[in-house]
Protein backbone atom coordinates (compact mmCIF):
# COMPACT_ATOMS: atom_id res chain seq x y z
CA UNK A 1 6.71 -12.48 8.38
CA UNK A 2 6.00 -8.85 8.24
CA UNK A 3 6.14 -7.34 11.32
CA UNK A 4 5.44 -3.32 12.32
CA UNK A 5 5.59 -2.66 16.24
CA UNK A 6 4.78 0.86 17.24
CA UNK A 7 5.79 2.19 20.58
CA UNK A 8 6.39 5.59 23.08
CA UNK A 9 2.84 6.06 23.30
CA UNK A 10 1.53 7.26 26.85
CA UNK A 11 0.12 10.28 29.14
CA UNK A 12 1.52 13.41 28.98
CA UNK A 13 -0.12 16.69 29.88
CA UNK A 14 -0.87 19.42 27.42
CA UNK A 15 1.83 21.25 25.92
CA UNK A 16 4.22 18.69 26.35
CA UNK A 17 5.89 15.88 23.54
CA UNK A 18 6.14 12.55 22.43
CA UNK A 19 8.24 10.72 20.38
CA UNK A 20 6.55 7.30 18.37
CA UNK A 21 8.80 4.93 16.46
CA UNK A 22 7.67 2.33 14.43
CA UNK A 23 10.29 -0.65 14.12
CA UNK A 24 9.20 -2.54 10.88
CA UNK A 25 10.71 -6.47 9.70
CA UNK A 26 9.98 -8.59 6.80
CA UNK A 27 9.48 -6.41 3.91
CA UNK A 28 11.61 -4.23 1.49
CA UNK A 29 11.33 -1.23 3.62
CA UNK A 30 12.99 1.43 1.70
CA UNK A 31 10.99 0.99 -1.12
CA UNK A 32 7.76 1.75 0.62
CA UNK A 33 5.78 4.85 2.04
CA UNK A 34 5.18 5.15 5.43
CA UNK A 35 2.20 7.03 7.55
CA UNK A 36 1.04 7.72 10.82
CA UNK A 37 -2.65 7.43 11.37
CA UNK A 38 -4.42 7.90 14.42
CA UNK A 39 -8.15 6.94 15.61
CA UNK A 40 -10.72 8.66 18.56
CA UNK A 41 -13.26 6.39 20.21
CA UNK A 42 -16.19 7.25 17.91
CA UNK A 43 -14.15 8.80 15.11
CA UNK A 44 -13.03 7.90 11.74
CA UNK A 45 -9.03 6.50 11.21
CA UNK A 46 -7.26 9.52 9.85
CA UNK A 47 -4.08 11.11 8.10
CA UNK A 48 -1.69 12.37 10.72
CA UNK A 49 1.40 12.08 8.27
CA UNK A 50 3.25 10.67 5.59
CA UNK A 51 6.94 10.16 4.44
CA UNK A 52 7.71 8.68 0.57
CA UNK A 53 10.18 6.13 0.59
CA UNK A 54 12.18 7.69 -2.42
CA UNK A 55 12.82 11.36 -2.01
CA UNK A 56 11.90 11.28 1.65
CA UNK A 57 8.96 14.03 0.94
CA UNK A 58 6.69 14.31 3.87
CA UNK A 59 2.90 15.48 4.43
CA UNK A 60 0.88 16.39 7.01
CA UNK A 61 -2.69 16.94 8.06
CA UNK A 62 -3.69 20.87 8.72
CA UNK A 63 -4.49 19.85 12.11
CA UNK A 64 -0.80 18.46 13.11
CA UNK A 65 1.32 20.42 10.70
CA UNK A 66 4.06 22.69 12.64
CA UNK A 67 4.00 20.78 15.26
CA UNK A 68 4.20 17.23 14.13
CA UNK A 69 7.41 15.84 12.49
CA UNK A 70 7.86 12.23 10.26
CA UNK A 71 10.89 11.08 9.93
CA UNK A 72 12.62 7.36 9.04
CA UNK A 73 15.75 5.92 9.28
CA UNK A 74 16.35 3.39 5.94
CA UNK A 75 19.11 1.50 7.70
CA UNK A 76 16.94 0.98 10.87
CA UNK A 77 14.24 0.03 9.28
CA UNK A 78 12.17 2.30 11.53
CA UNK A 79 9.57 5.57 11.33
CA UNK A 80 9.37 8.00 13.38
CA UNK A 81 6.82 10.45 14.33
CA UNK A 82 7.58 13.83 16.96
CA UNK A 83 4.74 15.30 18.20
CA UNK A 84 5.03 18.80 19.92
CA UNK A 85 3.07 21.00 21.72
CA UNK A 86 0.20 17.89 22.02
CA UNK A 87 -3.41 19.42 22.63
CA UNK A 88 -5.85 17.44 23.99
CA UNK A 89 -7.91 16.55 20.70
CA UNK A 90 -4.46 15.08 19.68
CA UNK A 91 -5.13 11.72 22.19
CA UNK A 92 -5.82 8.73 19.85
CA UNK A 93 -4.72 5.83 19.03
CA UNK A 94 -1.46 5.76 16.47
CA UNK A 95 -1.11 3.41 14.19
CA UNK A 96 1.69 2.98 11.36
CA UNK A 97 1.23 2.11 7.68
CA UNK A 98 3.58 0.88 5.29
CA UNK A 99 2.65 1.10 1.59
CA UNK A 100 4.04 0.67 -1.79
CA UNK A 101 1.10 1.55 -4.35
CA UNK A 102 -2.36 -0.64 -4.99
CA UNK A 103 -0.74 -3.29 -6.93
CA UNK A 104 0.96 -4.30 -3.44
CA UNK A 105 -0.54 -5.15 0.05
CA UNK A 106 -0.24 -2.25 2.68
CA UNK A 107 0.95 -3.33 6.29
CA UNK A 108 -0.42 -2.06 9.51
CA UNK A 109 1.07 -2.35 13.08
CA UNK A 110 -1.26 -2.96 16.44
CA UNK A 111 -1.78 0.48 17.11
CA UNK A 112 0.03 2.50 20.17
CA UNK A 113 -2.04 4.81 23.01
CA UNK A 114 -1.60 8.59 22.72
CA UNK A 115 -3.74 10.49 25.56
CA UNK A 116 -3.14 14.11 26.21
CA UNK A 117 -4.74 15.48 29.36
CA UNK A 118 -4.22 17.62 32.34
């Protein structure tokens, strides 16, 4: 069974960091792209970041880039995602995403609390 548990979510105060990993079973998961998503009561799911699972090329969404960093480890079988210098608008839910193209299904994990606040 597929399985994608995020965790290291929490409070922490503006300015400050966070590290999220995403531990991932049951599928081939070098062969797929990863992402980080997030979600704000009342907002739309969005692009935080993304890492291929070939070359290892990452992207990131104007708002996070510079201070946001995906990474994954192939043997672990886990992605990661370090968030610096957190602002407040940065509190949202994180979710991960596994996906290998549209002819495949794309894997989500529960979500994990982000809330930046003074």
């Amino acid at each position: 069974q597929v399985q994608l548990v995020e965790s290291g979510g929490g409070l922490v105060q503006p300015g400050g960091s966070l590290r999220l990993s995403c531990a991932t079973s049951g599928f081939r998961f070098g062969w797929y792209a990863m992402s980080w998503y997030r979600q704000a009561p009342g907002k739309e799911r969005e692009l935080v970041a993304s890492i291929s699972g070939g070359e290892g090329s990452t992207n990131y969404a104007d708002s996070v880039a510079g201070r946001f960093t995906i990474s994954r480890d192939n043997v672990k079988n886990t992605v990661y995602l370090q968030m610096n210098s957190l602002k407040p608008e940065d509190t949202a839910v994180y979710y991960c995403k596994a996906d290998r193209g549209r002819r495949y299904m794309e894997y989500w994990g529960q979500g994990t609390q982000v809330t930046v606040s003074s």
